[in-house]
PDB file of N, CA and C in Angstrom:
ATOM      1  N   UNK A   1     -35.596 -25.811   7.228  1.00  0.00           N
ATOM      2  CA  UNK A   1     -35.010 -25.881   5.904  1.00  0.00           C
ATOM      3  C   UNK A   1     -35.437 -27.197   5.258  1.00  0.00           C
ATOM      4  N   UNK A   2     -35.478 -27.446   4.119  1.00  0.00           N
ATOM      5  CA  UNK A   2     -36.140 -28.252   2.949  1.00  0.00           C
ATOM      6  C   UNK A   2     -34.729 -29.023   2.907  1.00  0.00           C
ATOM      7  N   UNK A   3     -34.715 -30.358   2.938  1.00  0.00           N
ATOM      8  CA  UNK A   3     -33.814 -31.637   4.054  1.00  0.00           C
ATOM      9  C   UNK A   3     -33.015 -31.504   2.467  1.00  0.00           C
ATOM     10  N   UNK A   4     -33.512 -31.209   1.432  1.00  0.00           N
ATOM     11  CA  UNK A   4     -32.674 -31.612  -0.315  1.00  0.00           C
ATOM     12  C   UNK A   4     -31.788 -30.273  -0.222  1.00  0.00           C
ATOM     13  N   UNK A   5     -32.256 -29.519   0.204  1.00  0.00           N
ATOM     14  CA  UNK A   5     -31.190 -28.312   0.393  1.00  0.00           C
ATOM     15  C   UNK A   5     -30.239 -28.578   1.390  1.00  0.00           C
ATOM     16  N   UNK A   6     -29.869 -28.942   2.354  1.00  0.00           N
ATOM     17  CA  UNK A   6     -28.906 -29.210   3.764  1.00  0.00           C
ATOM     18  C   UNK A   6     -28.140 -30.301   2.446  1.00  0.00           C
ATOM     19  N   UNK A   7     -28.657 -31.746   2.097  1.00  0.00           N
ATOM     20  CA  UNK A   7     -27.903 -32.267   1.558  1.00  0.00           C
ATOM     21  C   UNK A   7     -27.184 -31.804   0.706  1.00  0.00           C
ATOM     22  N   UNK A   8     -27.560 -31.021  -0.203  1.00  0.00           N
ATOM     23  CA  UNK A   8     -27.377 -30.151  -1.497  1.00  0.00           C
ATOM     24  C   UNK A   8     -25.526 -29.390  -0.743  1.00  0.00           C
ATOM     25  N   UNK A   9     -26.382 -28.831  -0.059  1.00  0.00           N
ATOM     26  CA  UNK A   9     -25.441 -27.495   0.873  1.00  0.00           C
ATOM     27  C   UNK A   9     -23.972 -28.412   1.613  1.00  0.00           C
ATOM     28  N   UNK A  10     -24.425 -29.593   2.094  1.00  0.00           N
ATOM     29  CA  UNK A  10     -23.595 -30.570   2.567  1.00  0.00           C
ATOM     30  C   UNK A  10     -22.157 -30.982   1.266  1.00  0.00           C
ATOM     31  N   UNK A  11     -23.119 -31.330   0.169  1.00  0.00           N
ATOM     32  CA  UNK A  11     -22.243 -32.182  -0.737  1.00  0.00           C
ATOM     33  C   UNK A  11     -20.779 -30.856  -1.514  1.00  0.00           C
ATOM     34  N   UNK A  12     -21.675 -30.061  -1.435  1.00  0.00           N
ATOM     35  CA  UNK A  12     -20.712 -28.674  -2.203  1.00  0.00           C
ATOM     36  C   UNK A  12     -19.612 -28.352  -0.808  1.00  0.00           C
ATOM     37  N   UNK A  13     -20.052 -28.512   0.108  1.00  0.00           N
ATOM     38  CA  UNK A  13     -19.128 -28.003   1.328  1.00  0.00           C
ATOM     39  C   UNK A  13     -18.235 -28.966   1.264  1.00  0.00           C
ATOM     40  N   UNK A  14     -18.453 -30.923   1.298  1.00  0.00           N
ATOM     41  CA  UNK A  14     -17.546 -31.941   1.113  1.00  0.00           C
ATOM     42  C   UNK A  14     -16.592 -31.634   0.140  1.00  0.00           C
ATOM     43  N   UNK A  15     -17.348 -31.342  -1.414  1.00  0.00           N
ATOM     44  CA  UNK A  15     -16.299 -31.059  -2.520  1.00  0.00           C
ATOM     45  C   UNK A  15     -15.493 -29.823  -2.650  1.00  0.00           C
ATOM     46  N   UNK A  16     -15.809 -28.876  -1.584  1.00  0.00           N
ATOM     47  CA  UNK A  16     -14.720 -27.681  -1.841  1.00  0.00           C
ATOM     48  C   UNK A  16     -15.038 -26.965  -2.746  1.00  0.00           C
ATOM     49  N   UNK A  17     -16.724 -26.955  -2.766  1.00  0.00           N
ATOM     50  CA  UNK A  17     -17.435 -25.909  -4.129  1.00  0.00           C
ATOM     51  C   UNK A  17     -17.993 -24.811  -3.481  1.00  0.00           C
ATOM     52  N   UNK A  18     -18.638 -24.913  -1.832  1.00  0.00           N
ATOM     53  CA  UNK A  18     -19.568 -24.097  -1.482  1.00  0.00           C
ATOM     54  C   UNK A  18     -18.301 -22.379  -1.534  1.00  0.00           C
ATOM     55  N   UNK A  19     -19.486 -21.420  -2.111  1.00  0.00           N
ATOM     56  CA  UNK A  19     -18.850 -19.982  -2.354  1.00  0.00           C
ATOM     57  C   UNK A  19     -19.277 -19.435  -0.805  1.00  0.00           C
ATOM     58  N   UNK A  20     -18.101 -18.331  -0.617  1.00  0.00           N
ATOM     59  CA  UNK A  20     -18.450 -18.003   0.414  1.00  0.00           C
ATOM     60  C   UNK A  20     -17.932 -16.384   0.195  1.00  0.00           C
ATOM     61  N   UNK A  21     -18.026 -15.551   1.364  1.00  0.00           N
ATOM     62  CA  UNK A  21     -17.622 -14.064   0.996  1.00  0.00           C
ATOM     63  C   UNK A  21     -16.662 -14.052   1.722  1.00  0.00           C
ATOM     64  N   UNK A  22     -15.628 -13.423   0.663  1.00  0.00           N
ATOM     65  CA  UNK A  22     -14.323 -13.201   1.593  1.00  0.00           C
ATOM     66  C   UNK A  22     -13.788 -11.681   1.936  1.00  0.00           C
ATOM     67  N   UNK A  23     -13.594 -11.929   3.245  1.00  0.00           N
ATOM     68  CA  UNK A  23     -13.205 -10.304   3.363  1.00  0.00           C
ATOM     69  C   UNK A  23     -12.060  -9.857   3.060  1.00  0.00           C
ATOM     70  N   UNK A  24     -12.268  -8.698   2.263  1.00  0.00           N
ATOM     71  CA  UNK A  24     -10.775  -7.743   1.301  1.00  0.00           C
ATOM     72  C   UNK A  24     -10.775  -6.209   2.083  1.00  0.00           C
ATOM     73  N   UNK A  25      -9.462  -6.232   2.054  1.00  0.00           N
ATOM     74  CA  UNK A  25      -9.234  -4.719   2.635  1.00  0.00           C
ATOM     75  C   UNK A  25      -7.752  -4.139   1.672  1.00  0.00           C
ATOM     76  N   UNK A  26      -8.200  -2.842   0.987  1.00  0.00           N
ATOM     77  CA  UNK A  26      -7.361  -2.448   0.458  1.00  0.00           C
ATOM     78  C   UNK A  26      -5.981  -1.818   1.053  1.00  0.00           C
ATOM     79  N   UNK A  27      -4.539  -2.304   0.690  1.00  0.00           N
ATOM     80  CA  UNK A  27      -3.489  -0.973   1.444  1.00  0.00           C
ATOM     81  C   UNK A  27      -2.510  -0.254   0.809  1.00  0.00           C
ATOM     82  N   UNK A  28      -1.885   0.227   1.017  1.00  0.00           N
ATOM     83  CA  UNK A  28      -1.669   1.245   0.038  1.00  0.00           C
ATOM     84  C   UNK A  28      -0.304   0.462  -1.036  1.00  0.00           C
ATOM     85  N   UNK A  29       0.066   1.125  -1.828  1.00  0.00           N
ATOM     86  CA  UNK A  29       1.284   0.831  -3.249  1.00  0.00           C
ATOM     87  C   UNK A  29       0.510  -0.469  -3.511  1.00  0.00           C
ATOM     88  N   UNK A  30      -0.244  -0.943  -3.732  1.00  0.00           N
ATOM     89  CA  UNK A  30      -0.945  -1.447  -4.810  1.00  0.00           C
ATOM     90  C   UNK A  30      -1.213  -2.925  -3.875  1.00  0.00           C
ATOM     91  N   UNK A  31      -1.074  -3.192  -2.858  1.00  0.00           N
ATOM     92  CA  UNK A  31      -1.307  -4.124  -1.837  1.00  0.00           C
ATOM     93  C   UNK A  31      -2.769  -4.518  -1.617  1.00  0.00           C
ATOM     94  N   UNK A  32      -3.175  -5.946  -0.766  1.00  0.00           N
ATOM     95  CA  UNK A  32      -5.035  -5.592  -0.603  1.00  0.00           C
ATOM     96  C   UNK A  32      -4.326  -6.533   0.974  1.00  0.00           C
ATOM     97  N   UNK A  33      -5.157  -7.003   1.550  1.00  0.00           N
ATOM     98  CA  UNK A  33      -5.406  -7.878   2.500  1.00  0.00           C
ATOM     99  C   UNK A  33      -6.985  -8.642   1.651  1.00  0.00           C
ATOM    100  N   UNK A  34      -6.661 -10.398   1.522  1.00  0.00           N
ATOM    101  CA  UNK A  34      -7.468 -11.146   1.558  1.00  0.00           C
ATOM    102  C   UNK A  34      -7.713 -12.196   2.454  1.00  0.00           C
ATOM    103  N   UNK A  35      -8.660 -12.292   3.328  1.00  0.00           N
ATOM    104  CA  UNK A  35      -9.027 -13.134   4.756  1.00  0.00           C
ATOM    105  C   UNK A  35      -7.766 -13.254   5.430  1.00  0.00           C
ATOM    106  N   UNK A  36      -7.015 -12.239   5.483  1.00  0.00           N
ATOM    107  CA  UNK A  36      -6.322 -11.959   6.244  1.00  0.00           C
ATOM    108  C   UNK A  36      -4.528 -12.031   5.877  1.00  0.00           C
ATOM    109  N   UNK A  37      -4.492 -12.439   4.602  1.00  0.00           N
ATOM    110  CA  UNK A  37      -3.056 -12.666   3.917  1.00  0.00           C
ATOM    111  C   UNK A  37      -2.823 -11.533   2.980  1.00  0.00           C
ATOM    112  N   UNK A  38      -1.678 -10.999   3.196  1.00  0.00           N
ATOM    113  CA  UNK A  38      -1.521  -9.799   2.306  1.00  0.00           C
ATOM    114  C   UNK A  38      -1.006 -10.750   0.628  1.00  0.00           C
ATOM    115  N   UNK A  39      -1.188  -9.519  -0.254  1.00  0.00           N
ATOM    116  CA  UNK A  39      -1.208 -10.222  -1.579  1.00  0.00           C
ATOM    117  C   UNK A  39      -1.338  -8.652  -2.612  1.00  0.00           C
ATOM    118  N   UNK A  40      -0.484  -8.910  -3.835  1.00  0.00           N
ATOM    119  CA  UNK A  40      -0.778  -8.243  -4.680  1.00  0.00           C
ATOM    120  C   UNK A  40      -1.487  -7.910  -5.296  1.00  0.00           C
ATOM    121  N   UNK A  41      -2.745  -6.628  -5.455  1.00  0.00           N
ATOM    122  CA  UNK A  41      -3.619  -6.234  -6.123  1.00  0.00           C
ATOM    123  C   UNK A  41      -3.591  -6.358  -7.647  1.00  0.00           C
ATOM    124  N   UNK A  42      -3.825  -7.015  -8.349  1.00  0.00           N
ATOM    125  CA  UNK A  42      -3.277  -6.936  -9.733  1.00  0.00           C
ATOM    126  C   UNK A  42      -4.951  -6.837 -10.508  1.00  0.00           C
ATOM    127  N   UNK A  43      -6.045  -6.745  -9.651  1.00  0.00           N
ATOM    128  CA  UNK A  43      -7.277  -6.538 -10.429  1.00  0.00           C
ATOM    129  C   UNK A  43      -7.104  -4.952 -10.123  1.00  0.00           C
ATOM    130  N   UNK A  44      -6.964  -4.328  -9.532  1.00  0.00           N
ATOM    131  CA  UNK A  44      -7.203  -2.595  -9.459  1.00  0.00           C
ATOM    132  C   UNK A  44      -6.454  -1.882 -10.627  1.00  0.00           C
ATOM    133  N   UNK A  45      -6.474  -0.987 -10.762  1.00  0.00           N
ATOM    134  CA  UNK A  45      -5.692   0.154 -11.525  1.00  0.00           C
ATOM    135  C   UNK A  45      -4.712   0.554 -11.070  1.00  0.00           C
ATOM    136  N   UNK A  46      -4.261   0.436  -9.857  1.00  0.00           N
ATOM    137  CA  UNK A  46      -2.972   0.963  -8.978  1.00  0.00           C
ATOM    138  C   UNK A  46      -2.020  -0.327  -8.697  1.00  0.00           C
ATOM    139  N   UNK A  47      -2.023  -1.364  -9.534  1.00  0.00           N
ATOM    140  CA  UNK A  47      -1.207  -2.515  -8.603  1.00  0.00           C
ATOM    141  C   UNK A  47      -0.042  -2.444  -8.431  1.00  0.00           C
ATOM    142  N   UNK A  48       0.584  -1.036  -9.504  1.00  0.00           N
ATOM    143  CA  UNK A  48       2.242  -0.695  -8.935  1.00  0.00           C
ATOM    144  C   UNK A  48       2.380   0.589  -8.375  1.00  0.00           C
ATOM    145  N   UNK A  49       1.340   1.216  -7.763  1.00  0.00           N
ATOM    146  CA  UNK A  49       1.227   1.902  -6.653  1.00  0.00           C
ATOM    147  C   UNK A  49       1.648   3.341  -7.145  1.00  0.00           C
ATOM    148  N   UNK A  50       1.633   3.674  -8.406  1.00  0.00           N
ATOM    149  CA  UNK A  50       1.556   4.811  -9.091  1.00  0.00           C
ATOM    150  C   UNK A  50       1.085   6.027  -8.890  1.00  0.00           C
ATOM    151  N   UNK A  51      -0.128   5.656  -8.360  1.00  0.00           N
ATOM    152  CA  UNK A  51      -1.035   6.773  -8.091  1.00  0.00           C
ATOM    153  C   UNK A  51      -0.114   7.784  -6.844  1.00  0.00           C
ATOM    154  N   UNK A  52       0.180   7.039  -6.327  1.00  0.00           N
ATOM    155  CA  UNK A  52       0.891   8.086  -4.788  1.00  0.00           C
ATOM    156  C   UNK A  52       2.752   8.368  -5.502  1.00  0.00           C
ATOM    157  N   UNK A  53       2.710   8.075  -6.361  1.00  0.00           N
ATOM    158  CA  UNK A  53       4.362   8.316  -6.473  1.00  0.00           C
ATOM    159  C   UNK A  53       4.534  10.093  -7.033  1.00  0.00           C
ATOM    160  N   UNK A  54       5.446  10.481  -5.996  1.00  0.00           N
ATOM    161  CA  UNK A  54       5.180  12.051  -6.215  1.00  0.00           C
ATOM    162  C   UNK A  54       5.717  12.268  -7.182  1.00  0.00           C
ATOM    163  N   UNK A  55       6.752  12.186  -8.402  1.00  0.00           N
ATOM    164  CA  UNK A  55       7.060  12.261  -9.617  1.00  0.00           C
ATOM    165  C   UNK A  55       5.531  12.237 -10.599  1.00  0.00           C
ATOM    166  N   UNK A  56       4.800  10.895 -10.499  1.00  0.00           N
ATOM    167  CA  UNK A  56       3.408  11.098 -11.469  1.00  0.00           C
ATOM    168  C   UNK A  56       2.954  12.180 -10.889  1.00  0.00           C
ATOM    169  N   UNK A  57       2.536  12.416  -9.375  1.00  0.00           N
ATOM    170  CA  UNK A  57       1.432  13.634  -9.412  1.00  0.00           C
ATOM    171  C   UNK A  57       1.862  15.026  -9.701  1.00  0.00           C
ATOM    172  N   UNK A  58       3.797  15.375  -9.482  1.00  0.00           N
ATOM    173  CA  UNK A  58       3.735  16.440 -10.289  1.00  0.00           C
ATOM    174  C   UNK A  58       3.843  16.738 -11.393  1.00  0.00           C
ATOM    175  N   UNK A  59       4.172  15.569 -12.504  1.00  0.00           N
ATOM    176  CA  UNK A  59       3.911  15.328 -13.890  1.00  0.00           C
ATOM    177  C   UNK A  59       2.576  15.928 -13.945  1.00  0.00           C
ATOM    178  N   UNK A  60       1.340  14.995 -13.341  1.00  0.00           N
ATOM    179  CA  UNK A  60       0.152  15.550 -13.599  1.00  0.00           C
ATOM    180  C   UNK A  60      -0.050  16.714 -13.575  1.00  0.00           C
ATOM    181  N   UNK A  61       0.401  17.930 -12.103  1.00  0.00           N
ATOM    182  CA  UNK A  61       0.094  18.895 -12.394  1.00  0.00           C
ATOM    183  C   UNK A  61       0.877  19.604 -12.865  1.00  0.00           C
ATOM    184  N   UNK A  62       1.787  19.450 -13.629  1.00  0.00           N
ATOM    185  CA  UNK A  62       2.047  20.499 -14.435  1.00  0.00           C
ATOM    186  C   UNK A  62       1.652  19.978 -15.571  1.00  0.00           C
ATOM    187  N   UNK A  63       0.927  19.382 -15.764  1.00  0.00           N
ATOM    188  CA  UNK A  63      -0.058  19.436 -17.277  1.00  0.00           C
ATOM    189  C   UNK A  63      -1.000  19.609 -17.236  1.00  0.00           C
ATOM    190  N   UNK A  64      -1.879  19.781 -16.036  1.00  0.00           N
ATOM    191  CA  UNK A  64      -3.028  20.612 -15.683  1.00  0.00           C
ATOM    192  C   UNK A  64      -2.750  21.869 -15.667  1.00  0.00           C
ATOM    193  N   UNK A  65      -1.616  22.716 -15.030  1.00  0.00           N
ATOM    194  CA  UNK A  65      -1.210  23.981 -15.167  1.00  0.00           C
ATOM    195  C   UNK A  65      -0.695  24.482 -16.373  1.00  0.00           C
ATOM    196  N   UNK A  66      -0.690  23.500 -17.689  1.00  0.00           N
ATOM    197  CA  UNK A  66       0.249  23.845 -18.736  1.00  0.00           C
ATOM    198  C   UNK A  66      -1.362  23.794 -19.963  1.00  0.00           C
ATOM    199  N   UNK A  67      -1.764  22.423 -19.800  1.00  0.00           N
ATOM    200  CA  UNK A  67      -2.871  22.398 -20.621  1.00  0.00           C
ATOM    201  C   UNK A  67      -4.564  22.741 -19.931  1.00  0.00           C
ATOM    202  N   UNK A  68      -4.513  22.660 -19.072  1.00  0.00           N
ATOM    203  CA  UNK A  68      -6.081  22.573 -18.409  1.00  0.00           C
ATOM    204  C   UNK A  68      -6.603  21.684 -18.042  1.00  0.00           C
TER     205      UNK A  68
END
């Protein structure tokens, strides 16, 4: 490796800049797991867990059975 890059790579790791990938795992009612701490989904479409609440899905289908 090119010695200005290690330093480069060094100074961002000292200051608490270097990006890194964090692992996410989705769970269900609107929950995720991030590097390992559970936490509220509030970037998804489901963050109040709507989608599974059986009142919406038979709302839904009976407006699929009513309208198409």
């Amino acid at each position: 490796m090119l010695p200005w890059i290690a330093e480069e790579l060094a100074a961002l790791t000292d200051a608490g800049l270097l990006r890194r990938r964090r692992e996410l795992r989705l769970l269900p009612d609107g929950w995720c797991e991030i590097d390992g701490r559970r936490v509220r989904n509030f970037a998804g479409n489901d963050y109040l867990g709507l989608a599974s609440d059986p009142r919406v899905i038979a709302a839904a289908e009976a407006a699929l059975r009513e309208y198409g």
